[in-house]
Protein backbone atom coordinates (compact mmCIF):
# COMPACT_ATOMS: atom_id res chain seq x y z
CA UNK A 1 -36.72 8.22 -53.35
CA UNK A 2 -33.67 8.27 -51.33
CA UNK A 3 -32.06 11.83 -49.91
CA UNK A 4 -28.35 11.25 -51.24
CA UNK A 5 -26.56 9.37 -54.03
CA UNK A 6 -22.93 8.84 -54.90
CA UNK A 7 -21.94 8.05 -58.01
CA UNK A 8 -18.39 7.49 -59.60
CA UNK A 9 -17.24 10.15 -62.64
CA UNK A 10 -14.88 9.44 -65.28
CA UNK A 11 -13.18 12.78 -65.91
CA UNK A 12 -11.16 12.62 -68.96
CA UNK A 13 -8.47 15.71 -70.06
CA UNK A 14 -9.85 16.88 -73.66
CA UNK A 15 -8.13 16.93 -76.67
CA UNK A 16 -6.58 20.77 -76.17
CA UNK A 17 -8.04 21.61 -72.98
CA UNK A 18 -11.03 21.18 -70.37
CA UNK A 19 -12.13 17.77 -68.83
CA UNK A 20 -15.19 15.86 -69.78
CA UNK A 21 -17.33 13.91 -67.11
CA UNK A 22 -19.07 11.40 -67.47
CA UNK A 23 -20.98 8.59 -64.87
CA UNK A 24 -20.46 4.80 -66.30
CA UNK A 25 -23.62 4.08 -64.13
CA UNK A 26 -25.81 6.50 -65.85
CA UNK A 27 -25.76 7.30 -69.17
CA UNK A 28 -26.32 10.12 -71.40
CA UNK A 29 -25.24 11.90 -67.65
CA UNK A 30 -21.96 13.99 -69.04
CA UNK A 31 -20.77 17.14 -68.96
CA UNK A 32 -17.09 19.34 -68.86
CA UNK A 33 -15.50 21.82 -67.55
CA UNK A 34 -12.87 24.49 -68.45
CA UNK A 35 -11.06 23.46 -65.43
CA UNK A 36 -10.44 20.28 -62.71
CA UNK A 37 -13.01 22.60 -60.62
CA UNK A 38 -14.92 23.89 -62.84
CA UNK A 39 -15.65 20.29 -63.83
CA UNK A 40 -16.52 18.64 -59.64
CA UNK A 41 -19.14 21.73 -60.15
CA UNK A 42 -20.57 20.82 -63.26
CA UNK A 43 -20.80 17.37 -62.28
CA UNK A 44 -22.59 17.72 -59.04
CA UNK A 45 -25.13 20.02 -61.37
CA UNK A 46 -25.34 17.38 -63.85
CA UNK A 47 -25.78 14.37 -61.13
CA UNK A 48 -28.29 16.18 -59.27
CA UNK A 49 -30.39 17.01 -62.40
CA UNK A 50 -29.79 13.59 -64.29
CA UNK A 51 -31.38 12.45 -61.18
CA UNK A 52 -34.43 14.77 -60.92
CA UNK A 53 -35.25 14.17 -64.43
CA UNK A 54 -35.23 10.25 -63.62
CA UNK A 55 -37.20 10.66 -60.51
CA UNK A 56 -39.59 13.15 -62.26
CA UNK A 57 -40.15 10.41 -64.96
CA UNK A 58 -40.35 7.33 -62.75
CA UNK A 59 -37.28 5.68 -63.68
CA UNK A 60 -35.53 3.08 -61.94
CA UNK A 61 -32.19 4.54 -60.36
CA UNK A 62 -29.79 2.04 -60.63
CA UNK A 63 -27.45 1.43 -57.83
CA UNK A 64 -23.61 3.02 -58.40
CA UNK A 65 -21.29 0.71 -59.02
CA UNK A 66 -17.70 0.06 -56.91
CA UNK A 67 -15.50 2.42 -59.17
CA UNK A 68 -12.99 0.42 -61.00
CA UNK A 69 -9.88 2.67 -62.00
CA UNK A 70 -8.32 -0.48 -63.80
CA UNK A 71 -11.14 0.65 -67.30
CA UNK A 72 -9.72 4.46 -67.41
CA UNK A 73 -8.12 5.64 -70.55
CA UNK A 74 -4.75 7.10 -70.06
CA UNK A 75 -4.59 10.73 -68.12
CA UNK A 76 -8.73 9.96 -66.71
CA UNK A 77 -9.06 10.00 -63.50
CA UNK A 78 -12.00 8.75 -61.06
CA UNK A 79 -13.63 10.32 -58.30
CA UNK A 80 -17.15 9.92 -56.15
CA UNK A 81 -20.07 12.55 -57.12
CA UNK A 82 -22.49 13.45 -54.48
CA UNK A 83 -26.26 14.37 -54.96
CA UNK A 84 -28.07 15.85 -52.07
CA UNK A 85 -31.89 15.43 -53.61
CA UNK A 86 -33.91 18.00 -51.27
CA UNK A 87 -31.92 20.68 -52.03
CA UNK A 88 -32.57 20.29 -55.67
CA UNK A 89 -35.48 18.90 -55.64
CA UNK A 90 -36.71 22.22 -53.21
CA UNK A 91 -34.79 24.79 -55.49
CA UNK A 92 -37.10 22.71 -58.70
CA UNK A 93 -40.39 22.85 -56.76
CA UNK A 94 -39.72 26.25 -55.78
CA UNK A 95 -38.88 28.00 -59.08
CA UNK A 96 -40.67 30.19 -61.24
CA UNK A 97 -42.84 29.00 -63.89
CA UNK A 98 -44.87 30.80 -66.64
CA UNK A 99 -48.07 30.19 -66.97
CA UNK A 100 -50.16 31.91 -69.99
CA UNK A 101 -54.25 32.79 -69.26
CA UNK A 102 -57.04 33.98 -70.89
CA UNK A 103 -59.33 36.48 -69.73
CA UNK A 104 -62.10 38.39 -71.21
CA UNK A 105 -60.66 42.33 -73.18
CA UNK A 106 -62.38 43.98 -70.56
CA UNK A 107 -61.23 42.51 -67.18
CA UNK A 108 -57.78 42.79 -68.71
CA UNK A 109 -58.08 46.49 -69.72
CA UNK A 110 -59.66 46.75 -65.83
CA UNK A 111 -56.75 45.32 -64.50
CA UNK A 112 -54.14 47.03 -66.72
CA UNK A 113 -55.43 50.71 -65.73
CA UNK A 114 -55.32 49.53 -61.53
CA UNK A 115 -52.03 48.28 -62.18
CA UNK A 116 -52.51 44.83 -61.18
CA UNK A 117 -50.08 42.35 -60.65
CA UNK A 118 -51.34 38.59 -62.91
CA UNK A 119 -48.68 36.94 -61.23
CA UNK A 120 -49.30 37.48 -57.58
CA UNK A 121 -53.08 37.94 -57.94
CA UNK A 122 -52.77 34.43 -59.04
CA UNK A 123 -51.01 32.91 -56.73
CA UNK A 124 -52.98 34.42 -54.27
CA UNK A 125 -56.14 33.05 -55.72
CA UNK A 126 -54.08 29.81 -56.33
CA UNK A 127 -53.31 30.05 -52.64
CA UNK A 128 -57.00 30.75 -51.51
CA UNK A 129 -58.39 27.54 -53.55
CA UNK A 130 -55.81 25.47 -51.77
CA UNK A 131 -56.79 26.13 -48.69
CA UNK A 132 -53.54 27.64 -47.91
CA UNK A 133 -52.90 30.94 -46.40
CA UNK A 134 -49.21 31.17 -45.40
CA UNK A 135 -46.23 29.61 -46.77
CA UNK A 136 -43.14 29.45 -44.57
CA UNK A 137 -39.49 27.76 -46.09
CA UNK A 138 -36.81 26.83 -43.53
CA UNK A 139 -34.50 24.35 -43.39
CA UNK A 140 -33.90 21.34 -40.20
CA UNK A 141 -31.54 18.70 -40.78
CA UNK A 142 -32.84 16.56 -43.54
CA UNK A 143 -33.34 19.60 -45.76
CA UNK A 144 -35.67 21.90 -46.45
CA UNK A 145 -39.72 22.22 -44.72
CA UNK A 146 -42.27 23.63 -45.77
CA UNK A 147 -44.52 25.08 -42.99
CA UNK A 148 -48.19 25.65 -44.82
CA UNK A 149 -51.07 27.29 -42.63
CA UNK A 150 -54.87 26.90 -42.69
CA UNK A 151 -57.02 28.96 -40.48
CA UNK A 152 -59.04 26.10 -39.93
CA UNK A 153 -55.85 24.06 -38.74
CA UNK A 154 -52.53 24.10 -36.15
CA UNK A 155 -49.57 24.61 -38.43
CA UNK A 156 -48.88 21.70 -40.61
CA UNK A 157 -45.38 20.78 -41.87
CA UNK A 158 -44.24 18.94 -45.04
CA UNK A 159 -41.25 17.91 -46.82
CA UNK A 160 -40.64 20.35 -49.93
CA UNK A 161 -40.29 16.31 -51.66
CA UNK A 162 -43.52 15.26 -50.88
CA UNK A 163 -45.95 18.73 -51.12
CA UNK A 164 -43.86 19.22 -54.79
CA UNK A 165 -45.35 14.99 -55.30
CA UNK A 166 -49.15 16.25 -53.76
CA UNK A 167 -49.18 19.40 -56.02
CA UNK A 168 -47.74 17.95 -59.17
CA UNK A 169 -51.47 15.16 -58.46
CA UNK A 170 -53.65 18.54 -58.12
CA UNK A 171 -55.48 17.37 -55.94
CA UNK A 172 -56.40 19.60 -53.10
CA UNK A 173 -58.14 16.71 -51.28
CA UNK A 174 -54.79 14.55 -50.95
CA UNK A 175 -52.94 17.32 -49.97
CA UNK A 176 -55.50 18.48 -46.90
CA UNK A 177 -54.91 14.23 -46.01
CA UNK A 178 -51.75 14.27 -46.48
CA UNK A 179 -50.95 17.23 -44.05
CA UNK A 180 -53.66 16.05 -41.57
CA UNK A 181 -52.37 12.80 -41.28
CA UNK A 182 -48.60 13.99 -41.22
CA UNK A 183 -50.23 16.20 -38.01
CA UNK A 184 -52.11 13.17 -36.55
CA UNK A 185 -48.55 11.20 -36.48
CA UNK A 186 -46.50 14.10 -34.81
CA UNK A 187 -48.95 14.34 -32.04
């Protein structure tokens, strides 16, 4: 997976007002825009996550093609998209998801009179079976790290890219390997 893509947009003045964008290389990638701005914006947003969604699937990015003004329909205009893939791919890993459980009446009424928090009692638990006790975000500059800690370890860092590719396997194992060997290489 490579960090950054460019890709040329067709944006094309609607019928009463607005632009529509669309990228010749990928399709089914369009969007619009109530304005020439409002329009870059939505097409960096719909790049980024057209691109995701490929990656996420295992589909073969195709390579842009030279932009060729000579094809555009009268008042369309052409310009170069960029897609900076740890960002979004860090701000996907990273966000909120809803998961539903089951637990016996009991525990639950338990829980609901102390007040208990599901969410973060699970993560914490989550975070336990892992083998991962601290979780520390910042930023270098390729994009975003992810510094995770094991007591039994030195501090271990890995791409938000490749711990979101580790987790997604569920494999505790693979992880562990994956950050001790990422360790064995920096030393």
């Amino acid at each position: 997976m490579k960090s950054r893509y460019i890709y040329p947009a067709v944006f094309e003045p609607g019928e009463v007002s607005g632009f529509t964008v669309t990228f010749p290389d990928l399709p089914g990638c369009i969007t619009e825009g109530a304005t020439l701005e409002e329009a870059f914006s939505m097409a960096k947003e719909a790049l980024e996550l057209h691109l995701y969604g490929m990656e996420a699937d295992g589909d073969e990015i195709p390579e842009p093609s030279v932009p060729d003004q000579s094809q555009l329909t009268q008042g369309a205009m052409m310009a170069l998209v960029e897609a900076w893939m740890p960002v979004i791919r860090s701000k996907i890993a990273n966000q909120s998801v809803k998961k539903n459980l089951t637990i016996p009446k009991w525990l639950a009424d338990a829980a609901d009179r102390a007040d208990i928090n599901y969410s973060q009692v699970l993560q914490s638990a989550l975070k336990e079976r892992l083998g991962i006790t601290e979780l520390v975000k910042g930023t270098d500059e390729i994009g975003t790290t992810i510094a995770l800690y094991n007591p039994d370890e030195a501090y271990s860092l890995v791409t938000a890219t490749s711990l979101h590719d580790l987790l997604l396997d569920e494999d505790p194992l693979k992880l562990r390997q994956a950050i001790a060997a990422k360790d064995k290489r920096a030393r």
